[in-house]
N, C-alpha and C. Protein backbone atom coordinates (compact mmCIF):
# COMPACT_ATOMS: atom_id res chain seq x y z
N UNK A 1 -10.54 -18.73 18.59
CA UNK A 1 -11.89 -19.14 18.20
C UNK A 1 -11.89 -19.46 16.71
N UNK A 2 -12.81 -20.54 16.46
CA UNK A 2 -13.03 -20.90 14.93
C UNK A 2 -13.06 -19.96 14.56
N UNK A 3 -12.93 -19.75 13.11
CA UNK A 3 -13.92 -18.87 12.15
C UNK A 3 -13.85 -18.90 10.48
N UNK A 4 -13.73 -18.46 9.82
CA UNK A 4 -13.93 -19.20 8.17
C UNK A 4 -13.59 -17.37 7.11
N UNK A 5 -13.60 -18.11 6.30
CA UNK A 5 -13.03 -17.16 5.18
C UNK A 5 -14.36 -17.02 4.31
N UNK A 6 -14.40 -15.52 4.24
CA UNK A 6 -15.92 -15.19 3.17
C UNK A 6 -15.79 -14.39 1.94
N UNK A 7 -16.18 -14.48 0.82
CA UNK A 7 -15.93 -13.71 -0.02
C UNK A 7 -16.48 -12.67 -0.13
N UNK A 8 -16.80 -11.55 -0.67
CA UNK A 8 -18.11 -10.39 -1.18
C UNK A 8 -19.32 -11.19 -1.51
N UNK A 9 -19.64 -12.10 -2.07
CA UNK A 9 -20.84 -12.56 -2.22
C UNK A 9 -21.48 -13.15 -1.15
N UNK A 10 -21.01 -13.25 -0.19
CA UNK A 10 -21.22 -14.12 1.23
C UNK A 10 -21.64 -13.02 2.11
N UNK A 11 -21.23 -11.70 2.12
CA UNK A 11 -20.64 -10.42 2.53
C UNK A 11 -22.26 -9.20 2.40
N UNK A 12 -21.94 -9.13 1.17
CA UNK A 12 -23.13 -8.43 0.28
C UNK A 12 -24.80 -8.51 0.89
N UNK A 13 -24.76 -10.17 1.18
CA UNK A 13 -26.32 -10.01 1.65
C UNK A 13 -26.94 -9.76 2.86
N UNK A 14 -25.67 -9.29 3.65
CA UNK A 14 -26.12 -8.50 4.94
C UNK A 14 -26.43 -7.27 4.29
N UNK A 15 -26.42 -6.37 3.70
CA UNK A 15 -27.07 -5.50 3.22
C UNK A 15 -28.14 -5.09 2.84
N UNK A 16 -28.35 -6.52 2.04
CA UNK A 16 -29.45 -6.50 0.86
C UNK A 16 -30.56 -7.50 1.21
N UNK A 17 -31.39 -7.03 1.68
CA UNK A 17 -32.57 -7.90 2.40
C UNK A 17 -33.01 -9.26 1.55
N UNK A 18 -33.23 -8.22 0.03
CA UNK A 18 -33.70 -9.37 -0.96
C UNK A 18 -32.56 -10.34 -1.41
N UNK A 19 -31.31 -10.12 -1.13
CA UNK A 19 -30.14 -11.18 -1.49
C UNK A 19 -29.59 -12.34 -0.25
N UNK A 20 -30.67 -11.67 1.29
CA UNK A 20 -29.86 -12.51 2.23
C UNK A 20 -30.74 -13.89 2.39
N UNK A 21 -30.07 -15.01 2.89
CA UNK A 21 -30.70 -16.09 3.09
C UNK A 21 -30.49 -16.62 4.25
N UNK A 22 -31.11 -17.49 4.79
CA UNK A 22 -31.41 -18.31 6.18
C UNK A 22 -29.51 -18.28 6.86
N UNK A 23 -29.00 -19.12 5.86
CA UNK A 23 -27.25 -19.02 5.92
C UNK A 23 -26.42 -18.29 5.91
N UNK A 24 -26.93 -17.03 4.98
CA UNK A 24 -26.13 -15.67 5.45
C UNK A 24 -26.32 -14.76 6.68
N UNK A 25 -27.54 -15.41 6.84
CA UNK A 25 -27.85 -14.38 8.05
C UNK A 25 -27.61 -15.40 9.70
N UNK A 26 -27.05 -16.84 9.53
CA UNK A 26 -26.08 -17.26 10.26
C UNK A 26 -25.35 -17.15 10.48
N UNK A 27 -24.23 -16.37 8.81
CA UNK A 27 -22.75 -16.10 9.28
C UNK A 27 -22.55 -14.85 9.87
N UNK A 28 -23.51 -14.09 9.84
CA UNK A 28 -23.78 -12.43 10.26
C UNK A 28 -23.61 -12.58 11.91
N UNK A 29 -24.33 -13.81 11.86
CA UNK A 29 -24.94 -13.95 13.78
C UNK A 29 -23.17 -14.53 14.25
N UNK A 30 -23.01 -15.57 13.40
CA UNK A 30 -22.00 -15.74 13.73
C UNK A 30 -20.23 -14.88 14.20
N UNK A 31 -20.49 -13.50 13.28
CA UNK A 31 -20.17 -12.78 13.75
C UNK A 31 -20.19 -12.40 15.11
N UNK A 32 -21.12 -11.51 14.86
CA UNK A 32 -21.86 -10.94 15.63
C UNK A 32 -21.07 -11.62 17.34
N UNK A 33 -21.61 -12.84 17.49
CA UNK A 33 -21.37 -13.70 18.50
C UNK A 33 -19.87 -13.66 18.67
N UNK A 34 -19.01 -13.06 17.80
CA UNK A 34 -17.33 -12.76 18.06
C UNK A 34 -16.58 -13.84 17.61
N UNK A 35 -17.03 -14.68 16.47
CA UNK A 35 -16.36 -15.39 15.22
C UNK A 35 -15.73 -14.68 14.83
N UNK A 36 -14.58 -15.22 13.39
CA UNK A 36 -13.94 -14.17 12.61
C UNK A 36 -14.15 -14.60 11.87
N UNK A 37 -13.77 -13.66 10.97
CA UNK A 37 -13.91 -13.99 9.75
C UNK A 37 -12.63 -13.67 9.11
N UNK A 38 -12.03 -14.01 8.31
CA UNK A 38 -10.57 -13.37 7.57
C UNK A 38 -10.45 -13.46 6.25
N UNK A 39 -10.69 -11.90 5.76
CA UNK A 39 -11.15 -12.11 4.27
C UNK A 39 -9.27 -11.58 3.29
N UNK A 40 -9.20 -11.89 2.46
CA UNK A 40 -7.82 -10.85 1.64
C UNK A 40 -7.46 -10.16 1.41
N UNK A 41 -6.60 -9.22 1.15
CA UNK A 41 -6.24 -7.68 0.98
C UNK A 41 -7.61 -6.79 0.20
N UNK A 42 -7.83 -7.86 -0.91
CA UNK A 42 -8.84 -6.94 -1.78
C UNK A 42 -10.23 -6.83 -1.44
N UNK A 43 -10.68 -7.61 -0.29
CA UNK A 43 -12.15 -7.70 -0.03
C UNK A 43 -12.72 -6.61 -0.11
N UNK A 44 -12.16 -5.60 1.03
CA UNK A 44 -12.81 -4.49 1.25
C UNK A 44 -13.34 -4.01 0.01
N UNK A 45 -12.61 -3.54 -0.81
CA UNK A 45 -13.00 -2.96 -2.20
C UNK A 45 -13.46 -3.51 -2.94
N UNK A 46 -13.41 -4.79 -2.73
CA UNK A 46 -14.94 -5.83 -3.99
C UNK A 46 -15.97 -5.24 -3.11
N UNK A 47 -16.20 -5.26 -1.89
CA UNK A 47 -17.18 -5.38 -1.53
C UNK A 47 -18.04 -3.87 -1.64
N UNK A 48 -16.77 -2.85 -0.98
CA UNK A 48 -17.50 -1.46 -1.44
C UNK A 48 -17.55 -1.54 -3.19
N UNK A 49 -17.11 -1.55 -3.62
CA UNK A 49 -17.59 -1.90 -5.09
C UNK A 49 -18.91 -2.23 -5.37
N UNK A 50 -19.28 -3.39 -5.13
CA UNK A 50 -20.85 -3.83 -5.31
C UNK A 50 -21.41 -2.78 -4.17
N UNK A 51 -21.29 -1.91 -3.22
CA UNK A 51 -22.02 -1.13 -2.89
C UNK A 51 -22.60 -0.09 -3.76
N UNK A 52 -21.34 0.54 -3.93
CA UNK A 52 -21.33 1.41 -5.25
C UNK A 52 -22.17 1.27 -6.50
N UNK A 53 -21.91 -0.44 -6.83
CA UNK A 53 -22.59 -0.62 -8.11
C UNK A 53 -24.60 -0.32 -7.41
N UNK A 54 -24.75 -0.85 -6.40
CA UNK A 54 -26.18 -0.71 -6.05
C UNK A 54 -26.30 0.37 -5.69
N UNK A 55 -25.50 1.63 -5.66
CA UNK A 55 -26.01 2.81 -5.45
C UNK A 55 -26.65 3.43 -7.19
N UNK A 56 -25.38 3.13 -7.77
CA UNK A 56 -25.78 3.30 -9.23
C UNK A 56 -27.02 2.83 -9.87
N UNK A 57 -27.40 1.68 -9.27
CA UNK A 57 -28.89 1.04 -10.14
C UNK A 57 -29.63 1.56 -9.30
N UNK A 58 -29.44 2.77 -8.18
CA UNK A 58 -30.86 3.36 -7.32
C UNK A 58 -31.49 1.82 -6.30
N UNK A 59 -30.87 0.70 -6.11
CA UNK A 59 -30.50 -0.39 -4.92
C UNK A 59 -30.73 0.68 -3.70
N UNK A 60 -29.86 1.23 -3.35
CA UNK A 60 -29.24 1.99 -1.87
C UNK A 60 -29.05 3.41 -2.36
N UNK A 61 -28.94 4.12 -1.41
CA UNK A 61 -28.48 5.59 -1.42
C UNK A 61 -26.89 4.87 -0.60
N UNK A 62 -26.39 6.97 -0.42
CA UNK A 62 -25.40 6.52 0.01
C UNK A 62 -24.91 6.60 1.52
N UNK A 63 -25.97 7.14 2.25
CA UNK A 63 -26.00 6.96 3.67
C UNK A 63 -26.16 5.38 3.93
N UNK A 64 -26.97 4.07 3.05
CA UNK A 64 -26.65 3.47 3.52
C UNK A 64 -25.68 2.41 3.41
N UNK A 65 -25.06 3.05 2.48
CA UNK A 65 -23.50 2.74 2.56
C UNK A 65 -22.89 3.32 3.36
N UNK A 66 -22.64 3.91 3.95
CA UNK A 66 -22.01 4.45 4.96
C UNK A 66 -22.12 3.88 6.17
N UNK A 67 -23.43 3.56 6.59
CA UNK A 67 -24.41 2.51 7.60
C UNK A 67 -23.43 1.39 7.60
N UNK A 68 -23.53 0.83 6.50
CA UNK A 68 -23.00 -0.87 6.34
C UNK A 68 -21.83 -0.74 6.28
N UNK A 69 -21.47 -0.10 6.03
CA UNK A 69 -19.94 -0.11 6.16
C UNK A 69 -19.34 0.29 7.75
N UNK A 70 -19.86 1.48 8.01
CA UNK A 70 -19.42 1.23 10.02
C UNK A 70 -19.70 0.21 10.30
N UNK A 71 -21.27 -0.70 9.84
CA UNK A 71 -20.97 -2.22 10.06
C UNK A 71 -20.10 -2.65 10.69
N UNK A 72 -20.11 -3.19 9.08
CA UNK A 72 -18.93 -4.31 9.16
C UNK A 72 -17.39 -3.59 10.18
N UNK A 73 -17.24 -2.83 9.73
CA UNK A 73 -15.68 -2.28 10.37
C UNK A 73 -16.12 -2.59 12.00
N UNK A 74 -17.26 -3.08 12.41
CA UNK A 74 -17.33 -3.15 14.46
C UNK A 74 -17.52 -4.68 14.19
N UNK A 75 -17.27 -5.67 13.15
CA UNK A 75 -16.99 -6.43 13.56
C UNK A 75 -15.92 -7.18 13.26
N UNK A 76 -15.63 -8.88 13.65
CA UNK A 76 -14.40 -9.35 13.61
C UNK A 76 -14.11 -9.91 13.23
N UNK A 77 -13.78 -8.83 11.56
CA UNK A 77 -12.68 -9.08 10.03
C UNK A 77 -11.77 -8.71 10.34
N UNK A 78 -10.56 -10.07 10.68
CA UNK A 78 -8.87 -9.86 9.89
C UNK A 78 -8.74 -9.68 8.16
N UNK A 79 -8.70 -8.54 7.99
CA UNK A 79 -8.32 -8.27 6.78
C UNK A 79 -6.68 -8.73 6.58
N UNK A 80 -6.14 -9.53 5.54
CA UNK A 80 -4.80 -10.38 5.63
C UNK A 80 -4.09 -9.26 4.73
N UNK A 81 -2.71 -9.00 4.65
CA UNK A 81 -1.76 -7.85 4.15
C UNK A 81 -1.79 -8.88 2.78
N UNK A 82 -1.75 -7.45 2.01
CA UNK A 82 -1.45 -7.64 0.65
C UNK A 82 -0.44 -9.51 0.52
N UNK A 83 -0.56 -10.22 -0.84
CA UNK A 83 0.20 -11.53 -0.69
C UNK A 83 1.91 -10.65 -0.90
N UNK A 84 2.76 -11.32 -0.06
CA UNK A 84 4.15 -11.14 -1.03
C UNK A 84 4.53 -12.03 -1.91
N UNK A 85 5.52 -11.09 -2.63
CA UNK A 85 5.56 -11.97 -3.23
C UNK A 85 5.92 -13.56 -3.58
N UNK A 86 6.74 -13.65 -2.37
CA UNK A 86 6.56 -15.47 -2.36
C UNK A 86 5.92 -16.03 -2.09
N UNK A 87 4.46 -15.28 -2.01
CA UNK A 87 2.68 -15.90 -1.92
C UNK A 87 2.00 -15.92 -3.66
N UNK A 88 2.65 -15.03 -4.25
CA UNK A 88 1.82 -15.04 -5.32
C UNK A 88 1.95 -16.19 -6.59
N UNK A 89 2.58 -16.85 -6.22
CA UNK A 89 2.96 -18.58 -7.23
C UNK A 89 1.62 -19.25 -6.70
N UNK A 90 1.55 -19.37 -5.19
CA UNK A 90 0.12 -20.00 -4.53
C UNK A 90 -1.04 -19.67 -5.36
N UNK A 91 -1.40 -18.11 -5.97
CA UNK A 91 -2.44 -17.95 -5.58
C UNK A 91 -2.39 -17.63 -7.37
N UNK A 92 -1.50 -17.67 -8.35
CA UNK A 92 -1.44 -18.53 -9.84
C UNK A 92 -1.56 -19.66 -10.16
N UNK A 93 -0.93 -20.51 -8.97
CA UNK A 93 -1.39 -21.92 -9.04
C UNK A 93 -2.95 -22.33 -8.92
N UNK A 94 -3.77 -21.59 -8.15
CA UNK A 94 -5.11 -21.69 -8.15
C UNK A 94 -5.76 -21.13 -8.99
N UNK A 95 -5.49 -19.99 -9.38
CA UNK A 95 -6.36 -19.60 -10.39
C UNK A 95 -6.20 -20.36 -11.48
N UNK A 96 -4.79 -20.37 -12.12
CA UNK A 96 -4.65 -21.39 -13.40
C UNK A 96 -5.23 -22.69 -13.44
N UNK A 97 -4.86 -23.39 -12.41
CA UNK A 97 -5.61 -24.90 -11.76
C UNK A 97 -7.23 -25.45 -11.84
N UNK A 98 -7.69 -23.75 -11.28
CA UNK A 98 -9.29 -24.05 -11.06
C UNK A 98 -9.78 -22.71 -12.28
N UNK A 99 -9.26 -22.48 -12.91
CA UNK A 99 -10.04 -21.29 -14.34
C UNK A 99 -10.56 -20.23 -12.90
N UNK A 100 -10.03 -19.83 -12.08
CA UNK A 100 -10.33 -18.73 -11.38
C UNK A 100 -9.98 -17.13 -12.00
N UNK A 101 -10.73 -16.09 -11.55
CA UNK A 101 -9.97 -15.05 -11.31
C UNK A 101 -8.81 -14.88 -10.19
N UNK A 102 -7.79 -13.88 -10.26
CA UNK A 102 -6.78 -14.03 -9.34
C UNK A 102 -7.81 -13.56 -7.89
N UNK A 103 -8.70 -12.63 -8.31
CA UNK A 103 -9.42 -12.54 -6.89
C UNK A 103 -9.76 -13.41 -6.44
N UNK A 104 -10.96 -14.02 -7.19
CA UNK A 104 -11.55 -15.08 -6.55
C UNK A 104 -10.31 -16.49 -6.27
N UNK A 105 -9.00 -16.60 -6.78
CA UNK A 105 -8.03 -17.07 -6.31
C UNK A 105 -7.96 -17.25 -4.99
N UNK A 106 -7.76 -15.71 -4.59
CA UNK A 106 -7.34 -15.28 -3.63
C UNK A 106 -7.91 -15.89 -2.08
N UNK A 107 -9.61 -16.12 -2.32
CA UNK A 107 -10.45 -16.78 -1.21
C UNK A 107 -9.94 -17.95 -1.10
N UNK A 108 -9.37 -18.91 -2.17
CA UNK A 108 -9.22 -20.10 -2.25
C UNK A 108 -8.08 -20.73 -1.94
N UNK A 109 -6.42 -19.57 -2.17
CA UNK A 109 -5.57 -19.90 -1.28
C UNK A 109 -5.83 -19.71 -0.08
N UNK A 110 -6.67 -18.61 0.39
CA UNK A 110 -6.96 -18.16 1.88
C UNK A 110 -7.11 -19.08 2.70
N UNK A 111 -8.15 -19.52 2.47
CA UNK A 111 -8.79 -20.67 2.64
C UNK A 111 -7.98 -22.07 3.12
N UNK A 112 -7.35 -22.22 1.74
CA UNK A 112 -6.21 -23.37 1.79
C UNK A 112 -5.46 -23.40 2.92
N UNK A 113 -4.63 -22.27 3.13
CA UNK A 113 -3.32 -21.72 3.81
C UNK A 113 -3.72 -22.08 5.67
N UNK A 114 -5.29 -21.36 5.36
CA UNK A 114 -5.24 -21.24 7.22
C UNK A 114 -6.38 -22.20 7.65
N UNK A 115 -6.69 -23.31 6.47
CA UNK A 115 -7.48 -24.22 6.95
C UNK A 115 -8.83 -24.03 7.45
N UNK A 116 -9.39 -22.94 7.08
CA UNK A 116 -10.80 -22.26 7.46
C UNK A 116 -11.64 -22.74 6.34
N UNK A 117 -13.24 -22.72 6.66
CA UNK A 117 -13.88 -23.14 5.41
C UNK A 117 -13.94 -21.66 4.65
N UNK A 118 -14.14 -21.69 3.57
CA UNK A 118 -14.95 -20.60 3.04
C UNK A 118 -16.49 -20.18 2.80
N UNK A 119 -17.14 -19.65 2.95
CA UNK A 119 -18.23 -19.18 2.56
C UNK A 119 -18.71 -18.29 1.56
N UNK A 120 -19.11 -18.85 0.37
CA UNK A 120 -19.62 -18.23 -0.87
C UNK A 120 -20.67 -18.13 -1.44
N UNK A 121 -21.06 -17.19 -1.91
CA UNK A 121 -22.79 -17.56 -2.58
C UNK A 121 -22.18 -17.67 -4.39
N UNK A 122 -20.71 -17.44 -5.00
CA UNK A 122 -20.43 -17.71 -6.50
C UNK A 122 -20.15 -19.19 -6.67
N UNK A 123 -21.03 -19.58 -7.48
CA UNK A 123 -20.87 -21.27 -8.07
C UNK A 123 -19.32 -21.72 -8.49
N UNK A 124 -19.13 -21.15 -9.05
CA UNK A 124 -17.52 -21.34 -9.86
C UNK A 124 -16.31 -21.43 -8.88
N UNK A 125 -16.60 -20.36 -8.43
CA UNK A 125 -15.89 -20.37 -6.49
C UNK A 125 -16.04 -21.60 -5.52
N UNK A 126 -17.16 -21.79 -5.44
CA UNK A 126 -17.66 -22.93 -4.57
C UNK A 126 -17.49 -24.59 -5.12
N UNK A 127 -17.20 -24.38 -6.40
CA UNK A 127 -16.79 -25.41 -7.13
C UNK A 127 -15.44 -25.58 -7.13
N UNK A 128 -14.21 -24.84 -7.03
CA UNK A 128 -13.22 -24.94 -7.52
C UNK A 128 -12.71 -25.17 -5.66
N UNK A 129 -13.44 -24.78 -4.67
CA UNK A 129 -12.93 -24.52 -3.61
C UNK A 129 -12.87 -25.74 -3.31
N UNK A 130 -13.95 -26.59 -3.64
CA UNK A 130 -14.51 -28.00 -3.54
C UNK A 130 -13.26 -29.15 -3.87
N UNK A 131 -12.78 -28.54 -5.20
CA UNK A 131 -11.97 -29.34 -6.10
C UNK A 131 -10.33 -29.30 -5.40
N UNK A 132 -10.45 -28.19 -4.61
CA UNK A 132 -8.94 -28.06 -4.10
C UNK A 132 -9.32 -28.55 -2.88
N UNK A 133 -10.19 -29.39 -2.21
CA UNK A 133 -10.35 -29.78 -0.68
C UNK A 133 -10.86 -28.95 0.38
N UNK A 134 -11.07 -27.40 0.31
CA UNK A 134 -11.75 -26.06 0.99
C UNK A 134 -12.87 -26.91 1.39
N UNK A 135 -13.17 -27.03 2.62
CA UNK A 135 -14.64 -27.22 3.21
C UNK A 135 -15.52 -25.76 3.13
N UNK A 136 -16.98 -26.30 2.64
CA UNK A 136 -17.41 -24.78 2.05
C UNK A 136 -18.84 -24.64 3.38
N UNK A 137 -18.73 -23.42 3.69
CA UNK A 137 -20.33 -23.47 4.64
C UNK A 137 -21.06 -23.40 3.67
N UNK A 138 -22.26 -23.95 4.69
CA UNK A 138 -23.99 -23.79 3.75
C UNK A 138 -24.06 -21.73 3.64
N UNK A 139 -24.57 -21.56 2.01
CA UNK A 139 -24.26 -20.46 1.82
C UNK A 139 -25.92 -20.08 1.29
């Protein structure tokens, strides 16, 4: 079955009522409906990360992090193994190429490699994904 590559910002607004939009809450369904999604070694932890950070600004407690996170884990994310290292020239070449972080790199070789669109709500991301040929969903 199809399915597309998402970053944490794509990710995040299933959580956050006031951050989700008409499109995020497509790719949710889209889930849901038994799409995949296949995010990079580091997703998980960007993403609990910005949980974390919204527990800190009083956003969320931490039950419902806990909530969102059994989430996501019942649905269907291929999380991809760490790059080896004869992946990691790919994913310098993009960052250096497009002024990326190596994370946000990381969506953009993803992306590249297995021919999936990506889905992002970061401009800079969605720009550079653009510039390397990544078909991007409405985000």
């Amino acid at each position: 079955m199809p399915g597309f590559v998402a970053d944490a910002s794509a990710t995040l607004p299933w959580c956050f009522e006031d951050e989700a939009t008409p499109a995020t809450e497509v790719l949710l369904e889209r889930l849901r409906a038994g799409e995949r999604v296949v995010v990079p070694a580091h997703w998980p932890t960007e993403v609990m990360n910005g949980l974390i950070m919204a527990v800190r600004r009083c956003r969320i407690d931490l039950e419902r992090v806990t909530r969102f996170a059994n989430d996501l884990a019942a649905l269907p994310i291929r999380i991809e193994p760490p790059h080896a290292p004869a992946t990691w020239s790919a994913v310098i070449r993009v960052a250096t190429e497009y002024q990326l972080t190596v994370y946000d790199a990381a969506y953009v070789e993803l992306a590249e490699r297995t021919g999936l669109p990506l889905a992002s709500l970061d401009a800079d991301l969605r720009k550079a994904a653009l510039a390397a040929g990544v078909v991007l969903l409405e985000t």
